[in-house]
N, C-alpha and C. Protein backbone atom coordinates (compact mmCIF):
# COMPACT_ATOMS: atom_id res chain seq x y z
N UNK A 1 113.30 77.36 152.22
CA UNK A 1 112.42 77.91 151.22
C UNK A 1 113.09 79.11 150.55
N UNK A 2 113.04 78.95 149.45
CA UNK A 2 113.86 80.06 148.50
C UNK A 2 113.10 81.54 148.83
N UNK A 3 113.15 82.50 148.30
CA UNK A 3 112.40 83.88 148.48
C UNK A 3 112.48 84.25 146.95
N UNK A 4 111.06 85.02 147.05
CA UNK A 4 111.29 85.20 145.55
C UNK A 4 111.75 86.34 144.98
N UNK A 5 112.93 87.06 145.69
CA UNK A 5 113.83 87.70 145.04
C UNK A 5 115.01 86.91 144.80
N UNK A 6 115.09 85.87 145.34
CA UNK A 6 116.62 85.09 144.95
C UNK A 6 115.97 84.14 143.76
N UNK A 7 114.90 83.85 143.78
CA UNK A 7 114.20 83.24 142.44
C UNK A 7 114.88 84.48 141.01
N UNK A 8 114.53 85.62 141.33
CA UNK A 8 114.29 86.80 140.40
C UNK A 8 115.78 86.97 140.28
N UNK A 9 116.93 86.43 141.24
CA UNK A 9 118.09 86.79 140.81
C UNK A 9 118.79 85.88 139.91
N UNK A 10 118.41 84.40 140.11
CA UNK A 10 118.98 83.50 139.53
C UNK A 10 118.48 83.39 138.10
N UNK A 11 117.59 84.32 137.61
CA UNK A 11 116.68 84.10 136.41
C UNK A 11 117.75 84.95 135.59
N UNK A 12 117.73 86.66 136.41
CA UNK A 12 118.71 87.38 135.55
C UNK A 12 119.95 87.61 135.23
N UNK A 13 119.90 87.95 134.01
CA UNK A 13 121.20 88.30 133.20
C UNK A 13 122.07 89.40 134.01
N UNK A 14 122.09 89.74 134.89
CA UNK A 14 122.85 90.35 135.65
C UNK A 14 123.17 89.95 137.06
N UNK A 15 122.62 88.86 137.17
CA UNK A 15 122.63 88.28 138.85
C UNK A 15 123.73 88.26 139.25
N UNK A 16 125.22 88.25 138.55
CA UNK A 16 126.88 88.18 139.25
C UNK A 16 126.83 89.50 140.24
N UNK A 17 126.09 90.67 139.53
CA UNK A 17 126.40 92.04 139.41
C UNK A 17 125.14 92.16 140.50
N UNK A 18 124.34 91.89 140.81
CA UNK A 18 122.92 91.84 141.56
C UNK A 18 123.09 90.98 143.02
N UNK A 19 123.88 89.98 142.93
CA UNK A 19 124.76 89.54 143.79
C UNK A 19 125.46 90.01 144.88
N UNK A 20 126.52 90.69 143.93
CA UNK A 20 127.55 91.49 145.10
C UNK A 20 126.56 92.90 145.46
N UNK A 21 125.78 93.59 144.77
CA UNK A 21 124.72 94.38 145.39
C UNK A 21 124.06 94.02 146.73
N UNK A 22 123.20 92.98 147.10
CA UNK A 22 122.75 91.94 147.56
C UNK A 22 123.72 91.85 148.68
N UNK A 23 125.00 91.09 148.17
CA UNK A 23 126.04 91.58 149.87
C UNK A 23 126.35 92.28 150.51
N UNK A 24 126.40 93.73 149.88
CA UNK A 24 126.88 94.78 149.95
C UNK A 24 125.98 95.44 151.11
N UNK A 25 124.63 95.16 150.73
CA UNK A 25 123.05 95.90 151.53
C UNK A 25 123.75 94.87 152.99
N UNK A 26 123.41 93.63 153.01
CA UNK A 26 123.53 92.81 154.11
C UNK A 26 124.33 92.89 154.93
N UNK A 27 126.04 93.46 154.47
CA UNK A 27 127.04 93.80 155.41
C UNK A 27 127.08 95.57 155.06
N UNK A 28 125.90 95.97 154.87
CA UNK A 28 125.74 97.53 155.54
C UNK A 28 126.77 98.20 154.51
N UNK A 29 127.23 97.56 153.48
CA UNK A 29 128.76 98.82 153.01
C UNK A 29 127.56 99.39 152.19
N UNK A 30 127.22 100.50 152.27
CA UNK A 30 126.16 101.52 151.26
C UNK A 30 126.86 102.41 150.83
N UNK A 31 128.30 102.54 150.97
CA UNK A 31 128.50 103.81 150.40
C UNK A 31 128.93 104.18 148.59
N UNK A 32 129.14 102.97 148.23
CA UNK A 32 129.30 102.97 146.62
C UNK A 32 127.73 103.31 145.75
N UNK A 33 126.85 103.02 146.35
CA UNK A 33 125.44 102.97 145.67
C UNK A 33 125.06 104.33 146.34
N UNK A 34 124.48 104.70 145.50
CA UNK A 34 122.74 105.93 145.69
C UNK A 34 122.04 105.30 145.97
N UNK A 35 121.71 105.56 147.42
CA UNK A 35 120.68 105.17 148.16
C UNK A 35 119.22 106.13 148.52
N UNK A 36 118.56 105.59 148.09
CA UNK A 36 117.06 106.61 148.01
C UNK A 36 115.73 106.22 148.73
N UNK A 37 115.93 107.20 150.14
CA UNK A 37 114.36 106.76 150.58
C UNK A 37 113.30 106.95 149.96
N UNK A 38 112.62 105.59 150.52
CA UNK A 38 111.15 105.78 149.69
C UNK A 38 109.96 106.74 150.56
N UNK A 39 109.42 107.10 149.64
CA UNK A 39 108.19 107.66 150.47
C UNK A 39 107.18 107.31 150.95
N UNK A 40 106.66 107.62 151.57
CA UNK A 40 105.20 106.84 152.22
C UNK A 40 105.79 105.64 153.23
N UNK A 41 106.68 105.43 153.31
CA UNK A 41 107.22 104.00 153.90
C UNK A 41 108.51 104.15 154.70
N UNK A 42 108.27 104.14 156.23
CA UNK A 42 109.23 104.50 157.24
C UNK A 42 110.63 103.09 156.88
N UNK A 43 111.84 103.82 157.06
CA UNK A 43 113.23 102.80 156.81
C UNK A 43 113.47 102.12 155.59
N UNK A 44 112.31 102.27 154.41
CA UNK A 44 112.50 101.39 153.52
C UNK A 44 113.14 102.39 152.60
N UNK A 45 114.41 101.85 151.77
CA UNK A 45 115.42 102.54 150.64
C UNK A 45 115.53 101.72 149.73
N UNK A 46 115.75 102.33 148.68
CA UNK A 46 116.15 101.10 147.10
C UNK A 46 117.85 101.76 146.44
N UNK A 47 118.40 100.87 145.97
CA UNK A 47 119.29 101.16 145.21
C UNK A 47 118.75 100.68 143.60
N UNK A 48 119.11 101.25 142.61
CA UNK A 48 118.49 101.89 141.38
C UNK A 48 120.30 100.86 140.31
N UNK A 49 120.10 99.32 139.60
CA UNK A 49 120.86 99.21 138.86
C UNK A 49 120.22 99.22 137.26
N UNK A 50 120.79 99.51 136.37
CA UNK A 50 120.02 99.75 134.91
C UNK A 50 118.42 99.44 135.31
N UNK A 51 117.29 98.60 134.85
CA UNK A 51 116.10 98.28 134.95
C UNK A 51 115.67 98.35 136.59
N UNK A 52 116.74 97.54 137.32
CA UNK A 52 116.12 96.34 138.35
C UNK A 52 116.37 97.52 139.74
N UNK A 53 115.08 97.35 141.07
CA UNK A 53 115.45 97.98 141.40
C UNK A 53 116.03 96.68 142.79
N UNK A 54 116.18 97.46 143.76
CA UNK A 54 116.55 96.48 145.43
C UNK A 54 116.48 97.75 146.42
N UNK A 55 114.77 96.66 146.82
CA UNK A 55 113.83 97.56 147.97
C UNK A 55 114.68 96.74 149.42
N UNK A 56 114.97 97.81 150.54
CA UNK A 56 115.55 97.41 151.93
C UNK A 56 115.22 98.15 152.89
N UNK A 57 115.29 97.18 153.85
CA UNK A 57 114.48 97.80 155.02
C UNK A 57 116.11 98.33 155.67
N UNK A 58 116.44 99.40 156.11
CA UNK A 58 117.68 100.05 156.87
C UNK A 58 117.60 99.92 158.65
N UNK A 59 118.35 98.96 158.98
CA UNK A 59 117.93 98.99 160.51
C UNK A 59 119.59 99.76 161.04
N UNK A 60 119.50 99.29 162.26
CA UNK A 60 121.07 99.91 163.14
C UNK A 60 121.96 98.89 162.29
N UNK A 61 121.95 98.02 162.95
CA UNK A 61 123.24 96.97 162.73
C UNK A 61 123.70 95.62 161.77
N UNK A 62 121.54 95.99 160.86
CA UNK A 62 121.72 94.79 159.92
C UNK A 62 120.65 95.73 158.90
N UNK A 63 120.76 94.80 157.57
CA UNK A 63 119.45 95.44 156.68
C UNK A 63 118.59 93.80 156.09
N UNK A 64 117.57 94.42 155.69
CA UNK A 64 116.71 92.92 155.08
C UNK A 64 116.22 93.29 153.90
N UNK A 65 116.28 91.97 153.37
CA UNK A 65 116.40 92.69 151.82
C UNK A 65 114.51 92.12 152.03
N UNK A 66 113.71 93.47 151.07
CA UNK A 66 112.13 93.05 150.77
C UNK A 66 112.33 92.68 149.34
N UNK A 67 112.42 93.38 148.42
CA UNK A 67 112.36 92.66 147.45
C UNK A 67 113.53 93.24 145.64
N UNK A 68 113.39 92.74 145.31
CA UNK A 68 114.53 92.53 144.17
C UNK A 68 113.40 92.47 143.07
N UNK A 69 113.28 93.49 142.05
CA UNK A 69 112.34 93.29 140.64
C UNK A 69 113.08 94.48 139.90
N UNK A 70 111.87 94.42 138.30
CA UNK A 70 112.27 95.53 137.52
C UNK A 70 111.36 96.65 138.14
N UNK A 71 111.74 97.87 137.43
CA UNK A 71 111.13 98.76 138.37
C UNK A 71 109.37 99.27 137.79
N UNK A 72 109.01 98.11 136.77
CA UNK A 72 107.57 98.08 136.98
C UNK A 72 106.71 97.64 137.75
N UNK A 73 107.30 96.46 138.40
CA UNK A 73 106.78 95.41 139.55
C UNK A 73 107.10 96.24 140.46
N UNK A 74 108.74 96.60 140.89
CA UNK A 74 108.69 96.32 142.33
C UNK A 74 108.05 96.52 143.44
N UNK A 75 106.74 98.16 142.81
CA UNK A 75 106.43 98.32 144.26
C UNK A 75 104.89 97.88 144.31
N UNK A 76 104.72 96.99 143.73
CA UNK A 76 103.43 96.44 143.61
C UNK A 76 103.94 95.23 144.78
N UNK A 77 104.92 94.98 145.56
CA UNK A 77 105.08 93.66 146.28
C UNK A 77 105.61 94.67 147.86
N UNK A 78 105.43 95.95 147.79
CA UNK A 78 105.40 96.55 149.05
C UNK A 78 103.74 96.90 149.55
């Protein structure tokens, strides 16, 4: 079953670039991006590209991606 941030990636005009973002969270390399905790919400961080944001949960040894939108939606799906 697809997720519907990989729905939301394959739609956009930046998905090459949203992509390697996307790998980047999963094998933990965070250090090229500004990473910004959110508030109200224990472990969860977003990285910030033009519009779109990418909400993640930060664990020890892995991360999970919640969700991938523009940044009018996104936190209407937390």
């Amino acid at each position: 079953m697809t997720k519907s941030w990989e729905k939301f990636i394959n739609k956009n005009i930046y998905k090459n670039d949203l992509k390697s973002i996307i790998e980047d969270i999963l094998k933990n390399n965070l250090s090229s991006y500004f990473v910004v905790k959110l508030k109200w919400y224990e472990d969860y961080y977003r990285i910030r590209k033009w519009k779109i944001r990418v909400v993640f949960i930060k664990k020890d040894d892995e991360n999970e991606i919640v969700a991938v939108d523009t940044r009018w939606w996104i936190y209407k799906w937390l």
